[in-house]
Structure formats: C-alpha cells, structure tokens
C-alpha atoms as a PDB file:
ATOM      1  CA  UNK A   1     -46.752   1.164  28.181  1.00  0.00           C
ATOM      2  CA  UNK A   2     -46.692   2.544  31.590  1.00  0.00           C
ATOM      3  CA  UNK A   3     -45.112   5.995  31.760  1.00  0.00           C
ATOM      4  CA  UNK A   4     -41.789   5.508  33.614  1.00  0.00           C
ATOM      5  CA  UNK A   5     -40.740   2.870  31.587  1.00  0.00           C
ATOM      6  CA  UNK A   6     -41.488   4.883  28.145  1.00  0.00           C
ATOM      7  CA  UNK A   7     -38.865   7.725  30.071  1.00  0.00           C
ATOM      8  CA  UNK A   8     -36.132   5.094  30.826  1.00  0.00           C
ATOM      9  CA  UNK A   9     -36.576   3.272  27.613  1.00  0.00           C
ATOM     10  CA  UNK A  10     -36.229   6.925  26.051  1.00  0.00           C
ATOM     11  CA  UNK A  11     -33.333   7.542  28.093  1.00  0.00           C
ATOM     12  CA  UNK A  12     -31.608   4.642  27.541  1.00  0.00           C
ATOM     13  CA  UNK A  13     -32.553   4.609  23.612  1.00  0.00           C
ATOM     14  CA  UNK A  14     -30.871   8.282  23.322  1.00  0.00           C
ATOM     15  CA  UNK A  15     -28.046   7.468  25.599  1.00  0.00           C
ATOM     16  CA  UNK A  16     -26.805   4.590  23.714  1.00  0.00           C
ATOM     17  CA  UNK A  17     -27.683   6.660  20.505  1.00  0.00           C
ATOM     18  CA  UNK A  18     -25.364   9.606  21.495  1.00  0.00           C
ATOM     19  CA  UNK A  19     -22.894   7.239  22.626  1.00  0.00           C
ATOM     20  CA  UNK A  20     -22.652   5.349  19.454  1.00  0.00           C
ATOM     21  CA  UNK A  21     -22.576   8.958  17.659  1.00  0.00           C
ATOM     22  CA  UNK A  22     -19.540   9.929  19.930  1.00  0.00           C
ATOM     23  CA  UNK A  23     -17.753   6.521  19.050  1.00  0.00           C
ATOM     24  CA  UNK A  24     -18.087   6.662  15.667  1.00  0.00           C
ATOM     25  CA  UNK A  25     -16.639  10.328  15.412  1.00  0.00           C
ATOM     26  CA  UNK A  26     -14.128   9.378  17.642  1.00  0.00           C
ATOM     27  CA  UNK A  27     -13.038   6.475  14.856  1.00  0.00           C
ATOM     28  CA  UNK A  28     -13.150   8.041  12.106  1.00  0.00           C
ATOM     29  CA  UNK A  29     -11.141  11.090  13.544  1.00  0.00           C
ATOM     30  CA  UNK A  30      -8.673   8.583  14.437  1.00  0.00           C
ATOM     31  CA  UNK A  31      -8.554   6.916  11.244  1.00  0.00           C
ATOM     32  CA  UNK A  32      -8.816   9.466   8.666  1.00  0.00           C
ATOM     33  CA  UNK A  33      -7.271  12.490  10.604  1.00  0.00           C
ATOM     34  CA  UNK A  34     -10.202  14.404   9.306  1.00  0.00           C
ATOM     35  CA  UNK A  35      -9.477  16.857  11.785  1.00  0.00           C
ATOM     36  CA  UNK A  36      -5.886  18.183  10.385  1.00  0.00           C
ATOM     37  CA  UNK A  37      -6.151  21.256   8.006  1.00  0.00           C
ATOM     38  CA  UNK A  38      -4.900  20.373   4.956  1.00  0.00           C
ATOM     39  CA  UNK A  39      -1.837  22.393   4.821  1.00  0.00           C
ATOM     40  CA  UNK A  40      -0.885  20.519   8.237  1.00  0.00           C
ATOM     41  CA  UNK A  41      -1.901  17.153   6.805  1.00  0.00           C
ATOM     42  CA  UNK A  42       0.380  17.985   3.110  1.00  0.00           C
ATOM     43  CA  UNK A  43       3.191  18.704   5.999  1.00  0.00           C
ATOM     44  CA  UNK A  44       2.688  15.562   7.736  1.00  0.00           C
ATOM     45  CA  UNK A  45       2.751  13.267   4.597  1.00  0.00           C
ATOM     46  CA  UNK A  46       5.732  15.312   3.432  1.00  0.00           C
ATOM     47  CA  UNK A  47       7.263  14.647   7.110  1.00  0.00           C
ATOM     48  CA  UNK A  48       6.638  10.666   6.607  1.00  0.00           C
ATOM     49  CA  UNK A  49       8.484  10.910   3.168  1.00  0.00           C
ATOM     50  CA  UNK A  50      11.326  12.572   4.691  1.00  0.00           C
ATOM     51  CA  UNK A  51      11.487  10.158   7.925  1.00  0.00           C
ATOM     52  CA  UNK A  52      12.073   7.144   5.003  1.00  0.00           C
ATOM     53  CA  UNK A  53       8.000   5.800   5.011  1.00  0.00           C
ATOM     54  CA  UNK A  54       6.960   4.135   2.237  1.00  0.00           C
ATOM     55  CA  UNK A  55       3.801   2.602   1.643  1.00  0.00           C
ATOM     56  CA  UNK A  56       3.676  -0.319  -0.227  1.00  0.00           C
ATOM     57  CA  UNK A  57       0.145  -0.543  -2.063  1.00  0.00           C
ATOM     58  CA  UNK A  58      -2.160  -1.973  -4.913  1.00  0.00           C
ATOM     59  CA  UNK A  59      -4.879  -0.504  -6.750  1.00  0.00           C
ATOM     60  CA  UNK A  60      -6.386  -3.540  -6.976  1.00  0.00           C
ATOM     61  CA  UNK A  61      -8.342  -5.617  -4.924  1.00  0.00           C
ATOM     62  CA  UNK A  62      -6.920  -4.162  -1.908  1.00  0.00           C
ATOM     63  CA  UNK A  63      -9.434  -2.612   0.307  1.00  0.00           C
ATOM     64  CA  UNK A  64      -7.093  -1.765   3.157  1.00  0.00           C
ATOM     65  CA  UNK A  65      -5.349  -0.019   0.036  1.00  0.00           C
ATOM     66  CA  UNK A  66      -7.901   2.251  -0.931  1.00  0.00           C
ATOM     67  CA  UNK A  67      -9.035   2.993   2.748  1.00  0.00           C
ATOM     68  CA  UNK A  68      -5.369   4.015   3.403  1.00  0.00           C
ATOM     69  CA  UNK A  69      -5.221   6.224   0.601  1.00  0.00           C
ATOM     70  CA  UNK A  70      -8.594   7.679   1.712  1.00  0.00           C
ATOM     71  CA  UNK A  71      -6.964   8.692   4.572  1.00  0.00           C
ATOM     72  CA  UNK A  72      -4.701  10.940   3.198  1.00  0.00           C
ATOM     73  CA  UNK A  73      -6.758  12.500   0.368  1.00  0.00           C
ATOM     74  CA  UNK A  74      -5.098  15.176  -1.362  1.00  0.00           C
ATOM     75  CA  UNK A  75      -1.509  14.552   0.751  1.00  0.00           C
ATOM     76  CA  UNK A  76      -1.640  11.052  -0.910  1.00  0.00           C
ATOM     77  CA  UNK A  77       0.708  12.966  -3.267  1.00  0.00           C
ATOM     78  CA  UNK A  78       3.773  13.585  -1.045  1.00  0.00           C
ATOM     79  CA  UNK A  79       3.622  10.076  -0.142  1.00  0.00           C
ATOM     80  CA  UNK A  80       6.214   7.633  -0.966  1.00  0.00           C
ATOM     81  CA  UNK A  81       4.604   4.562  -2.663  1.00  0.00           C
ATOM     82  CA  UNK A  82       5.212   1.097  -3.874  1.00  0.00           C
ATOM     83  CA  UNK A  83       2.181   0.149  -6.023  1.00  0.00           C
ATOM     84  CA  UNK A  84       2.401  -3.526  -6.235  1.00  0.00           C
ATOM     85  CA  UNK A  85       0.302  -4.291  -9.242  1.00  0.00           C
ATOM     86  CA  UNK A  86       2.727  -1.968 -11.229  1.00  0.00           C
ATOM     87  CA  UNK A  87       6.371  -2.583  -9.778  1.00  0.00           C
ATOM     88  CA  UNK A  88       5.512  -6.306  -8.291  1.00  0.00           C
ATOM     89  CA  UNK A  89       9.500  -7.192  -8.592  1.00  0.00           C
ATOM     90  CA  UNK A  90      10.155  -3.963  -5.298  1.00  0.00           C
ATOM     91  CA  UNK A  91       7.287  -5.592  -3.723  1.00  0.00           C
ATOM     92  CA  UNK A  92       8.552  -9.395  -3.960  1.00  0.00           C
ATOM     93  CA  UNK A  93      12.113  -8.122  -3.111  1.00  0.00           C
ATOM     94  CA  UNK A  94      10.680  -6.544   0.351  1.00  0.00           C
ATOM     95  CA  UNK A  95       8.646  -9.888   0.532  1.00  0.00           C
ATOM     96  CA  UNK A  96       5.510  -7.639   0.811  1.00  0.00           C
ATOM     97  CA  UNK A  97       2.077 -10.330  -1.293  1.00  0.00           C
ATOM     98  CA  UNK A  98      -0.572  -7.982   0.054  1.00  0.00           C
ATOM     99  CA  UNK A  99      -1.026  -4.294   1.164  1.00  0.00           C
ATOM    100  CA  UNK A 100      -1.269  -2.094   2.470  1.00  0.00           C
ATOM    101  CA  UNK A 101       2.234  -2.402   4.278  1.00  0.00           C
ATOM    102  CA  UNK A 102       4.216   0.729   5.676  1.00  0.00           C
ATOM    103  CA  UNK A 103       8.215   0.253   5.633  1.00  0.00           C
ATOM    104  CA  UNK A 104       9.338   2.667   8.217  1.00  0.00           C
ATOM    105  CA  UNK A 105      13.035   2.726   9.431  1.00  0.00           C
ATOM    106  CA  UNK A 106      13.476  -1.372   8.174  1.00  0.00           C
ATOM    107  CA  UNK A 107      10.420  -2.457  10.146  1.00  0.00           C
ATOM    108  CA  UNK A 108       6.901  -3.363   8.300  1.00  0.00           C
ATOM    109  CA  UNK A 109       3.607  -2.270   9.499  1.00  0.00           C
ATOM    110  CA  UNK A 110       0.823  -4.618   7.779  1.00  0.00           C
ATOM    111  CA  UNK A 111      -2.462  -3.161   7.554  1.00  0.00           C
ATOM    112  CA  UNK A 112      -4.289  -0.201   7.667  1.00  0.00           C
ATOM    113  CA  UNK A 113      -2.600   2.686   9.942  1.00  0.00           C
ATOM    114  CA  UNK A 114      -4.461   5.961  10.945  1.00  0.00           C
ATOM    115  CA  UNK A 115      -2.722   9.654  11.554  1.00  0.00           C
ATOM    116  CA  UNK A 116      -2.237   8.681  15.120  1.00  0.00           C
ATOM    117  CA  UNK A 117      -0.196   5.404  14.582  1.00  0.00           C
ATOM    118  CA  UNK A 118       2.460   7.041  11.865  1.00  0.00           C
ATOM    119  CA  UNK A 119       2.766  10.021  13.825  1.00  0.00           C
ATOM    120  CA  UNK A 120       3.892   8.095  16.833  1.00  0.00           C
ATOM    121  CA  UNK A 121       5.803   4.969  14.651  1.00  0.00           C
ATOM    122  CA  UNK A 122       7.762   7.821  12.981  1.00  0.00           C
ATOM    123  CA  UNK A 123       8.057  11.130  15.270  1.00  0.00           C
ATOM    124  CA  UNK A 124       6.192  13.353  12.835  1.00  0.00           C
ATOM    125  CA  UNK A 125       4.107  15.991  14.476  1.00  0.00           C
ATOM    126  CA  UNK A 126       0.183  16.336  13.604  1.00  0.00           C
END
C-alpha cells in the first residue's frame, strides 16, 4: 500500500475510533448518570420520591426494567416502585401492561429514562 494512503487510512481508522469512544461515554453518562457521587445520586432518587415519581416495574421479562434499575444502583432503594408481577391489580388500575413506566405529577413516561430526563421532567437537581 502506498504510504500516504496507509497515513490517511490510519487517520481516519483512529479518528472514527476515538469518536466512537467519545459517543459511547457520552451515552452511557447520559443513561446511567455514572458520573453522580453516590451520596448525590441517593439525594436525587430521594428528590424523585418526594416530587410524587413512581416507577412502575417488573422483574420479569422486562429488559427496559432491569436497565432502569441499573441506572440507579444502590439509590434504587429510595425509589418509589410499582412491581407489576407482584401488585398487577395498581398496575391494571393505572392501565400500565408493560414497564418500565414513570408516573410523575399524573403524566406517564413509557420506557427507559436516564438522570438527565427525570431531572428535567421533575425539577430535581443532579
């Protein structure tokens, strides 16, 4: 392979390797708060509970369940939580089949939300 195209394909190669690198940080930061100290994140989940968010949830067969709670780790705690497999009646009564769905101030938030999203649906600070 001539020389200067070995350099650009290098370039280009690392380029789009760093920038794939960056994106994928920047996504999972955004998704999992990984960022947040943990005493911030227990006061954020604590905040949520106190703003009237509940997440409505199944252990089973619910990936966007299990990602959710992911999210959250140890603060998954101070959450307040439907789980649908065990109290089905609260979930049929908020018409809520699958999960995971947030119920924040009488509005419902299907699917998986990250740090960012709650924060800004209900005022708490991160």
């Amino acid at each position: 392979m001539n020389p200067k195209y070995r350099v650009l394909v290098t370039l280009l190669v690392g380029g789009g390797l760093i920038l794939g690198l960056w994106f994928v940080a920047r996504t999972i930061t955004s998704l999992t708060g990984y960022t947040i100290g943990a005493a911030r994140f227990d006061t954020f989940a604590k905040c949520l509970t106190e703003k009237g968010a509940t997440l409505y949830t199944s252990d089973q067969g619910c990936e966007g369940c299990i990602q959710q709670k992911t999210i959250f780790k140890s603060s998954y705690q101070y959450l307040s939580i439907v789980n649908c497999g065990a109290e089905p009646v609260k979930c049929a009564e908020k018409e809520i089949k699958y999960g995971p769905v947030w119920i924040i101030n009488g509005k419902k938030y299907f699917g998986l939300h990250g740090v960012p999203r709650l924060a800004e649906i209900t005022g708490c600070g991160i």
